[in-house]
N, C-alpha and C. Protein backbone atom coordinates (compact mmCIF):
# COMPACT_ATOMS: atom_id res chain seq x y z
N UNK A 1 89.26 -43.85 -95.53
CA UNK A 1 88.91 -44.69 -96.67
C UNK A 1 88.04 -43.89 -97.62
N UNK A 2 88.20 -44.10 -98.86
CA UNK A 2 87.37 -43.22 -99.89
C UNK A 2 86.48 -44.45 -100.37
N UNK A 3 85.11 -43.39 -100.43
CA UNK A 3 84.24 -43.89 -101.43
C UNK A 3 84.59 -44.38 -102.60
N UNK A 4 84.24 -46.18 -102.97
CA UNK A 4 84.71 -45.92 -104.38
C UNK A 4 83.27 -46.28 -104.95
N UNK A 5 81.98 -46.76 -104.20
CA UNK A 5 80.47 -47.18 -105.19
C UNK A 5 80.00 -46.72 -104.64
N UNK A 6 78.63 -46.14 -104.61
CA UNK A 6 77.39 -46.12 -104.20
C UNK A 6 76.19 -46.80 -105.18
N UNK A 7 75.35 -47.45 -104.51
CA UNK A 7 74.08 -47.28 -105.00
C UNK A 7 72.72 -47.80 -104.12
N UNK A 8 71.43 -47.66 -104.68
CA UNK A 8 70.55 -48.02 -104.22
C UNK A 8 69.48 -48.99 -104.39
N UNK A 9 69.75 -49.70 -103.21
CA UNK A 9 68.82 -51.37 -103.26
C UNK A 9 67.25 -51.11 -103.47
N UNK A 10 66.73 -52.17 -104.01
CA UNK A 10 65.11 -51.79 -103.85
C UNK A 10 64.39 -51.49 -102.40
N UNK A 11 63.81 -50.74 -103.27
CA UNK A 11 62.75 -50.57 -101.72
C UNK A 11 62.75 -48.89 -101.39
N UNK A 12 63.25 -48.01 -102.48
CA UNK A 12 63.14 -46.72 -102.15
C UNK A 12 61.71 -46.35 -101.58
N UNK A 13 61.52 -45.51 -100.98
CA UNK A 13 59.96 -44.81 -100.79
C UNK A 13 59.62 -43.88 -100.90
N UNK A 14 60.90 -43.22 -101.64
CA UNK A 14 60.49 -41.77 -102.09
C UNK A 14 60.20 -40.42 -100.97
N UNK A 15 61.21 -40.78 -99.83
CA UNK A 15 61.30 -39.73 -98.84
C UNK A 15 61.92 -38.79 -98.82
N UNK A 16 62.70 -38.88 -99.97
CA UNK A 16 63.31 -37.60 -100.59
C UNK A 16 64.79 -36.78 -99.35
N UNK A 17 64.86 -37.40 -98.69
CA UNK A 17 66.12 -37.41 -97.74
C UNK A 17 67.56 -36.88 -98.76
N UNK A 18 67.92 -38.34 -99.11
CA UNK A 18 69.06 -38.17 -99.55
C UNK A 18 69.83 -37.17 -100.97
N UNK A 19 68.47 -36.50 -101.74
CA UNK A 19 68.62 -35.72 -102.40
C UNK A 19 68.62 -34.22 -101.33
N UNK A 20 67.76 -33.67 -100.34
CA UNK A 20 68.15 -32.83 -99.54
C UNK A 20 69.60 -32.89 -98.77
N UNK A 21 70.14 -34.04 -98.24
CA UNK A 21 71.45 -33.92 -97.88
C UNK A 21 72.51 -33.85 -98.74
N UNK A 22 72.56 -34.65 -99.71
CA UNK A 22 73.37 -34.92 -100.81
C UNK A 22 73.45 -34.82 -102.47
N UNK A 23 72.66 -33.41 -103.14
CA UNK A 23 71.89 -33.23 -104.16
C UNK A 23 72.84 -33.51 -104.85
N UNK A 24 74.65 -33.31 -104.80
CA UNK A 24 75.61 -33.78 -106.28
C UNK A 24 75.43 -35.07 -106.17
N UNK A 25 74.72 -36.07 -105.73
CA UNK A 25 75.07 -37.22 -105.80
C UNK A 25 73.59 -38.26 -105.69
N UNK A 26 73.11 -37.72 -105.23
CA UNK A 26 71.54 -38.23 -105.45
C UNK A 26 70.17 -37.00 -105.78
N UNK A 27 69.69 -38.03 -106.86
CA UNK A 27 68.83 -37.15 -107.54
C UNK A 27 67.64 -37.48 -107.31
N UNK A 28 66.11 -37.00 -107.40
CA UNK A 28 64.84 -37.90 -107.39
C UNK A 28 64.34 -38.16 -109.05
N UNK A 29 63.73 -38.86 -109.72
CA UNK A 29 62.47 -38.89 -110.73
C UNK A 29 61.50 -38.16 -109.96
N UNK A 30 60.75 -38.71 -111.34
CA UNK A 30 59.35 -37.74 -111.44
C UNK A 30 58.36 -38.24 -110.58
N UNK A 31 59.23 -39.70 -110.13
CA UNK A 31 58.05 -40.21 -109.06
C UNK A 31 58.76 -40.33 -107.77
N UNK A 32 59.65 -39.49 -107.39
CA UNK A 32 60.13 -39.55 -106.26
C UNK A 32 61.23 -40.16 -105.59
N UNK A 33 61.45 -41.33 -106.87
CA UNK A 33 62.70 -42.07 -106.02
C UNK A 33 64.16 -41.88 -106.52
N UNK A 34 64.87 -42.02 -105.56
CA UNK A 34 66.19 -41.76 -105.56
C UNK A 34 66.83 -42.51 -106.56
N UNK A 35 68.27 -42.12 -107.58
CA UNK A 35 68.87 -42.42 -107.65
C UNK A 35 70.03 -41.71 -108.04
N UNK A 36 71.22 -42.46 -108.35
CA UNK A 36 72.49 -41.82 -108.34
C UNK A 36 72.65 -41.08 -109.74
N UNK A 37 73.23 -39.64 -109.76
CA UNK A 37 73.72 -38.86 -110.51
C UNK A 37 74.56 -39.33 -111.41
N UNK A 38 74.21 -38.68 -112.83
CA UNK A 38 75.80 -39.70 -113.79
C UNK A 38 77.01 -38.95 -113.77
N UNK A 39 76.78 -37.78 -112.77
CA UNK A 39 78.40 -37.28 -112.96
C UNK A 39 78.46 -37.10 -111.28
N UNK A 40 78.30 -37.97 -110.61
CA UNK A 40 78.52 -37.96 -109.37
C UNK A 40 79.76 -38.52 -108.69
N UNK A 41 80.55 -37.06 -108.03
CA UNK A 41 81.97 -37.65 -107.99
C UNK A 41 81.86 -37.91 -106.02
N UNK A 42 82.36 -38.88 -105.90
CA UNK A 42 81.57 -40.29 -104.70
C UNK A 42 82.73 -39.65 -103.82
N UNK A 43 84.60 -39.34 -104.14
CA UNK A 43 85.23 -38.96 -103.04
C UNK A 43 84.90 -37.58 -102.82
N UNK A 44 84.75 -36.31 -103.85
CA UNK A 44 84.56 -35.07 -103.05
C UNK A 44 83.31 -35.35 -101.97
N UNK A 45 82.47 -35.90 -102.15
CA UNK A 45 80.74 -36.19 -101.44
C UNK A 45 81.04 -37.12 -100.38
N UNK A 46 82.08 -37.80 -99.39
CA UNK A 46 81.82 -38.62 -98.96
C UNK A 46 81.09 -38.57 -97.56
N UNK A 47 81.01 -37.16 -96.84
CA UNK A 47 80.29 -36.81 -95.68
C UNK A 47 79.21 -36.79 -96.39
N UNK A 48 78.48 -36.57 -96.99
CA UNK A 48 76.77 -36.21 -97.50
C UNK A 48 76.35 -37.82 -97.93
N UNK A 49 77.27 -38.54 -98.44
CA UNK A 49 76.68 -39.47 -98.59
C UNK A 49 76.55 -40.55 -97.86
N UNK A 50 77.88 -40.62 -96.40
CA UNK A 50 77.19 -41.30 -95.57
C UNK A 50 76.50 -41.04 -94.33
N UNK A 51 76.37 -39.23 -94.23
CA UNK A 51 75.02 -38.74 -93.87
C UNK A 51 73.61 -39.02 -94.36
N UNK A 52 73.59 -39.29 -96.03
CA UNK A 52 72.38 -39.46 -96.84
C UNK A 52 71.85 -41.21 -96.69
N UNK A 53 72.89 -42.17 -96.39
CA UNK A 53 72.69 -43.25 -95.70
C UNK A 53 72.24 -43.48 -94.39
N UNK A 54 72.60 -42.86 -93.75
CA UNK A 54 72.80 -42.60 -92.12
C UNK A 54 70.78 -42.38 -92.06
N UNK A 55 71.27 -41.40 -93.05
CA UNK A 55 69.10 -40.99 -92.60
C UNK A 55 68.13 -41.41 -94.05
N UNK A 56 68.46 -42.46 -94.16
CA UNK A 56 67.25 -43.00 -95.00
C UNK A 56 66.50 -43.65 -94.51
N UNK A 57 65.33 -43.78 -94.60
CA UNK A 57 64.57 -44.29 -93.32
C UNK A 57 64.31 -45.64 -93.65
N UNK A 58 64.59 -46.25 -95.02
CA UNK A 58 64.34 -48.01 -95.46
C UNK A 58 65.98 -48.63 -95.43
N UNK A 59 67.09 -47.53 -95.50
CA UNK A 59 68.28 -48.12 -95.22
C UNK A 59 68.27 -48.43 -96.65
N UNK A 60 68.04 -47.96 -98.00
CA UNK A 60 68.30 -48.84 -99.19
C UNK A 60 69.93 -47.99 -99.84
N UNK A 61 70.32 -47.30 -98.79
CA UNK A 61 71.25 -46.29 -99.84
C UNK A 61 72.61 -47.37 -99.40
N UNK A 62 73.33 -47.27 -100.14
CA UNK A 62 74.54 -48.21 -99.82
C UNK A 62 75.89 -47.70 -100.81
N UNK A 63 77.05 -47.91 -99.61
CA UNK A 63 78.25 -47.46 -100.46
C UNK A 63 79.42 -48.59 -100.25
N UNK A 64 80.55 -48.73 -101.06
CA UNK A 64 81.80 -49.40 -100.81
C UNK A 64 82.93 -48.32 -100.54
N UNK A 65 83.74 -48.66 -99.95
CA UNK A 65 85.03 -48.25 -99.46
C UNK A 65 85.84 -48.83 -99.89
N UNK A 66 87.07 -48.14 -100.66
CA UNK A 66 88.31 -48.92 -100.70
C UNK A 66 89.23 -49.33 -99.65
């Protein structure tokens, strides 16, 4: 099944995870928290990003499958 959404629910904490596993596809601000890239292509990335889910430690990262 391919990725067809990602994104992220409130409650980041700025652990900076999912930009070390998955940098084409998650980025940090200036204050640390995650969010998604505007040219982030979701099927080449789909191991990093549900590795970058897998280890978020609040669980806010979230994707759909077609």
């Amino acid at each position: 099944m391919k990725i067809k959404n990602v994104w992220i629910e409130e409650g980041c904490i700025a652990a900076g995870y999912c930009n070390e596993i998955c940098p084409e596809v998650f980025g940090l601000s200036d204050f640390g928290e995650a969010f998604i890239e505007d040219d982030a292509v979701f099927d080449l990335n789909e191991g990093c990003i549900k590795e970058a889910a897998k280890n978020c430690p609040v669980k806010v990262i979230k994707f759909e499958e077609e």
